[in-house]
N, C-alpha and C. Protein backbone atom coordinates (compact mmCIF):
# COMPACT_ATOMS: atom_id res chain seq x y z
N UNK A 1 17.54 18.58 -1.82
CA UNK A 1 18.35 19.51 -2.56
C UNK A 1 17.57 19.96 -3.80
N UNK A 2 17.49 21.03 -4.03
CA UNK A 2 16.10 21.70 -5.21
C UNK A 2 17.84 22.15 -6.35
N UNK A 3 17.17 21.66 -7.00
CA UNK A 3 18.20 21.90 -8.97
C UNK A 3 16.97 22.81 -9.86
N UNK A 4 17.64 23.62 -10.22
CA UNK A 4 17.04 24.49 -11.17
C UNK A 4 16.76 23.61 -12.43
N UNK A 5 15.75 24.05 -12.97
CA UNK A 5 15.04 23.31 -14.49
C UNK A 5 14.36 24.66 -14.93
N UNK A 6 14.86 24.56 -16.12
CA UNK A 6 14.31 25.32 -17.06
C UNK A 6 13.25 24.94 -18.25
N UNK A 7 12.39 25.32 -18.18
CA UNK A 7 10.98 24.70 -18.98
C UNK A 7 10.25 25.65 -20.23
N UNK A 8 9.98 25.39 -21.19
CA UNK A 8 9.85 26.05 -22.40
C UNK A 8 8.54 25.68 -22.63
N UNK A 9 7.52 26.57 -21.89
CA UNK A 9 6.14 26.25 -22.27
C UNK A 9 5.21 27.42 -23.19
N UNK A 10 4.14 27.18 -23.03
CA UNK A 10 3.26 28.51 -24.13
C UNK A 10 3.16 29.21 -22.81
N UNK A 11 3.13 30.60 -23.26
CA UNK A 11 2.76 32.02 -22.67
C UNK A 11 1.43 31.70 -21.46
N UNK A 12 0.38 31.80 -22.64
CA UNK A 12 -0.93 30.93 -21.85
C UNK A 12 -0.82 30.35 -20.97
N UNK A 13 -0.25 29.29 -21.17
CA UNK A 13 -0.02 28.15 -19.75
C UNK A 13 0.36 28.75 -18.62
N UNK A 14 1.66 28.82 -18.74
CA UNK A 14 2.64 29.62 -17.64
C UNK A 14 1.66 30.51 -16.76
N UNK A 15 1.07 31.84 -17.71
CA UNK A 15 0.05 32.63 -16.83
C UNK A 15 -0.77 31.87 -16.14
N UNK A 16 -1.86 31.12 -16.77
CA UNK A 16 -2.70 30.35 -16.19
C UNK A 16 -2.16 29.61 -15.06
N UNK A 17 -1.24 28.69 -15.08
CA UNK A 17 -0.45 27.97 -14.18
C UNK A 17 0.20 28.81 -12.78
N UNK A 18 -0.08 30.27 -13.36
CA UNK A 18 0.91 30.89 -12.09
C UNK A 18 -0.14 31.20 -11.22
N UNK A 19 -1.72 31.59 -12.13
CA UNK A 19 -2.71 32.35 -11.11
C UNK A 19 -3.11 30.92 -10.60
N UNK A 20 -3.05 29.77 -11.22
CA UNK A 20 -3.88 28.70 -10.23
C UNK A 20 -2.88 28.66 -9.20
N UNK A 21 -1.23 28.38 -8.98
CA UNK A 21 -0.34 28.17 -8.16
C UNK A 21 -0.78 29.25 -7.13
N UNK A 22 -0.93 30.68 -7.23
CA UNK A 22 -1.30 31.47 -6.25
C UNK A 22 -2.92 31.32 -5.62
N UNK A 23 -3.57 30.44 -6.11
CA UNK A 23 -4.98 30.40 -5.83
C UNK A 23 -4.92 29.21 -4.49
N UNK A 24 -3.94 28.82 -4.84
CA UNK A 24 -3.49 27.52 -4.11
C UNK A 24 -2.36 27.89 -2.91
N UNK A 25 -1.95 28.82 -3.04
CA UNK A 25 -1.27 29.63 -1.71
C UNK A 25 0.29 28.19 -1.95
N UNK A 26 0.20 28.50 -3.34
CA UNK A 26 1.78 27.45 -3.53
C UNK A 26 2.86 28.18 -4.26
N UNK A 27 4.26 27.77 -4.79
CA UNK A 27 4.49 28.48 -5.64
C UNK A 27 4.35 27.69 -6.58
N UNK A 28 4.67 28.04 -8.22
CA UNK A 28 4.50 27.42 -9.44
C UNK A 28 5.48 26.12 -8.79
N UNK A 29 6.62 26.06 -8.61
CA UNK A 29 7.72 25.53 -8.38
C UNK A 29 7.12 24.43 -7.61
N UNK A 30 6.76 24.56 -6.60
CA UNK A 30 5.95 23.38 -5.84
C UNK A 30 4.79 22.76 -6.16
N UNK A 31 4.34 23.56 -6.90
CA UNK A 31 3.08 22.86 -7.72
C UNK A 31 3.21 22.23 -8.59
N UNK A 32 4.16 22.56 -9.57
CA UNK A 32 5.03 21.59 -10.54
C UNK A 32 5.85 20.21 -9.72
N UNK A 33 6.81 20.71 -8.81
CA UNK A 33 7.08 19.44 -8.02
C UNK A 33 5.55 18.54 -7.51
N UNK A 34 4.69 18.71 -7.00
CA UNK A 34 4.13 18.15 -6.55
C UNK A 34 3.73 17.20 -7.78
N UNK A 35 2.87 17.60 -8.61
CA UNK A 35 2.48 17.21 -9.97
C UNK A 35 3.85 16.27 -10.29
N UNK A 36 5.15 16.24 -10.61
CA UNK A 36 5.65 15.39 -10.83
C UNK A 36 6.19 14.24 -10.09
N UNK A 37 5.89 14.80 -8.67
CA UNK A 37 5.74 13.59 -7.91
C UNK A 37 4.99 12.37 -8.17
N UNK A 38 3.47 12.77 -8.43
CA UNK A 38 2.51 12.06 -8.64
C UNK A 38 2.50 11.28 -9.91
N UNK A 39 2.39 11.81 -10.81
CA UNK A 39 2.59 11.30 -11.84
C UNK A 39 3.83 10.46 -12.24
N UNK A 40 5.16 10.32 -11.60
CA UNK A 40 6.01 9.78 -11.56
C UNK A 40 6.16 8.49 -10.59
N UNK A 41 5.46 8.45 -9.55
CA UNK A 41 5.10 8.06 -9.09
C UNK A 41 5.02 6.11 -8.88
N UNK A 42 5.68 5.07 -8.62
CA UNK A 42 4.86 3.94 -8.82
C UNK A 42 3.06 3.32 -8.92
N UNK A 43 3.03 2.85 -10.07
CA UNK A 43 1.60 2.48 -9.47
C UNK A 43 1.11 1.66 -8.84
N UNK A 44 -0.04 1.27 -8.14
CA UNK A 44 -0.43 0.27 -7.58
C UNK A 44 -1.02 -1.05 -8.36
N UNK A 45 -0.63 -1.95 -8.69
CA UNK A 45 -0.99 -2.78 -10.16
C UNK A 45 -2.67 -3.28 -9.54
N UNK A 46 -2.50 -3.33 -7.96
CA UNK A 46 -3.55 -4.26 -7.94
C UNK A 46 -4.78 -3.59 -7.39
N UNK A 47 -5.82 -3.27 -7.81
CA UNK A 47 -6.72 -3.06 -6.64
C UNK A 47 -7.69 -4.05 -5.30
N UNK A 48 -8.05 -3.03 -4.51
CA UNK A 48 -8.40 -3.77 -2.93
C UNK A 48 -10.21 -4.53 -3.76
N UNK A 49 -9.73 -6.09 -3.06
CA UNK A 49 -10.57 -6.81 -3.22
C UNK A 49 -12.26 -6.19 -2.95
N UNK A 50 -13.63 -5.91 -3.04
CA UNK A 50 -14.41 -6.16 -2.55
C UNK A 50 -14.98 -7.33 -1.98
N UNK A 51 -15.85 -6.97 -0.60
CA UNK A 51 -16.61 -8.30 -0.40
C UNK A 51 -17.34 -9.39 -1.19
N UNK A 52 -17.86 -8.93 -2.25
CA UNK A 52 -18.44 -9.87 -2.70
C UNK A 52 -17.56 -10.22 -3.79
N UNK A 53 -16.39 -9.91 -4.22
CA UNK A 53 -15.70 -10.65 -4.99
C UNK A 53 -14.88 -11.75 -3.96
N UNK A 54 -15.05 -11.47 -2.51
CA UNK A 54 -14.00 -12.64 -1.87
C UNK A 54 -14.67 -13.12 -1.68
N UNK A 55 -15.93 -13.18 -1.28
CA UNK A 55 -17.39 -14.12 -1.42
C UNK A 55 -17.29 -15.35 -2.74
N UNK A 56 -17.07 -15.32 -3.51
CA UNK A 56 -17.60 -15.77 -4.46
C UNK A 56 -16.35 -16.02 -5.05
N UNK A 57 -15.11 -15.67 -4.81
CA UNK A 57 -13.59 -16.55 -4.99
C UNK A 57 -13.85 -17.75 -4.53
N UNK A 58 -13.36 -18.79 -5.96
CA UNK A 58 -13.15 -20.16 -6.09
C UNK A 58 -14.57 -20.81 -6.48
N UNK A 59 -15.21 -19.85 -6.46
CA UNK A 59 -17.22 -20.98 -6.32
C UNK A 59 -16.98 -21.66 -8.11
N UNK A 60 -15.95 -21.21 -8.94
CA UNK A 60 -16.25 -21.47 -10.31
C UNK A 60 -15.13 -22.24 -10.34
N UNK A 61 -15.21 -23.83 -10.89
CA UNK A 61 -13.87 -24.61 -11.35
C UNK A 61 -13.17 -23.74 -12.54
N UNK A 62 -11.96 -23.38 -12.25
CA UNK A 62 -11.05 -23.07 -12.78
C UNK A 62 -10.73 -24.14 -14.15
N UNK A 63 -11.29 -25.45 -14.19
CA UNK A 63 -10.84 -26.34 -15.42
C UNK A 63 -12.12 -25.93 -16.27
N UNK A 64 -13.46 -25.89 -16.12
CA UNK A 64 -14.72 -25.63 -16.21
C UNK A 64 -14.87 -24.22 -16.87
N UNK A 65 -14.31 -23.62 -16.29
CA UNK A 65 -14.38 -21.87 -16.62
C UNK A 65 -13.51 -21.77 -18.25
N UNK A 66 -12.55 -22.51 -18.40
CA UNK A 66 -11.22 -22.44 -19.25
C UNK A 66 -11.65 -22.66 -20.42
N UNK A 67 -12.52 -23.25 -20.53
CA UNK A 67 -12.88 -24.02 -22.09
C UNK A 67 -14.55 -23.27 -22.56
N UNK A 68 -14.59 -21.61 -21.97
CA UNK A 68 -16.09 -21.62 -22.21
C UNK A 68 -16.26 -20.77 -23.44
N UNK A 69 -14.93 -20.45 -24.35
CA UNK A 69 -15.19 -20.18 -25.75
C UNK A 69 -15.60 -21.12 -26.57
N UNK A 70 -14.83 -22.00 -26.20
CA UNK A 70 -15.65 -23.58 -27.17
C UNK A 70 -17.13 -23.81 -26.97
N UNK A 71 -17.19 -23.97 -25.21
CA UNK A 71 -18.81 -24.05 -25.01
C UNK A 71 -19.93 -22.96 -25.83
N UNK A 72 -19.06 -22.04 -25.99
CA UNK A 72 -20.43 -20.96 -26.20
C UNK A 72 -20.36 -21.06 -27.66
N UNK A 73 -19.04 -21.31 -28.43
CA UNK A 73 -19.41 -21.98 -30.07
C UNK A 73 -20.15 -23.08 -30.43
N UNK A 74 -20.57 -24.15 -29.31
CA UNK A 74 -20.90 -25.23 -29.37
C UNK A 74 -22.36 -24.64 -29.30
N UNK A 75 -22.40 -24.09 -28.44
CA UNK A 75 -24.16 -23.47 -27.80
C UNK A 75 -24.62 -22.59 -29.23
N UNK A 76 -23.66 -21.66 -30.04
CA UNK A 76 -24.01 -20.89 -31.19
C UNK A 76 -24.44 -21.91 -32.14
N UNK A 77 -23.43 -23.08 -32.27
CA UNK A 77 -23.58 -24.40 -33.66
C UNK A 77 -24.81 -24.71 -33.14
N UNK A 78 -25.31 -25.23 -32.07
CA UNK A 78 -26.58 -25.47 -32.13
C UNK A 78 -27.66 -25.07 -32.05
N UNK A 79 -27.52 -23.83 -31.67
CA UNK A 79 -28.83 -22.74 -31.76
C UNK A 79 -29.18 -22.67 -33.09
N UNK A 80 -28.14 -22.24 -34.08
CA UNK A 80 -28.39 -21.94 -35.41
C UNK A 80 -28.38 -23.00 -36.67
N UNK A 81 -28.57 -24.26 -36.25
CA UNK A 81 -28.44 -25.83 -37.14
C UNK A 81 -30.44 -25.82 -37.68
């Protein structure tokens, strides 16, 4: 079911917006719907793994990994003593 909306944009735009909509063999109307489809849209939070990140899932202890701001202050205190 299509509902009328009324939109209050600059002059500029509108023109511009109408010759790209016709460049595109759309109308403004659908080109605007489309556009707020997308952008409205859910996002996908996660992205698709690569191989070599599933490669190399788990090779690092998780208890080991946790504490390596301390390590690397410990590694700074003694570099610079």
């Amino acid at each position: 079911m299509n509902t009328k909306l009324t939109l209050s944009l600059d002059h500029d735009v509108i023109e511009q917006a109408k010759r790209f909509a016709q460049s595109q063999h759309q109308s403004l109307s659908k080109l605007i719907e489309g556009y707020l489809r997308q952008v409205s849209a859910p996002k996908e939070q996660t992205r698709p793994v690569t191989p070599l990140v599933a490669q190399l899932s788990g090779v690092l202890d998780a208890a080991k990994v946790k504490d390596y701001k301390r390590d690397y202050t410990d590694y700074l205190a003694d570099k610079y003593r």
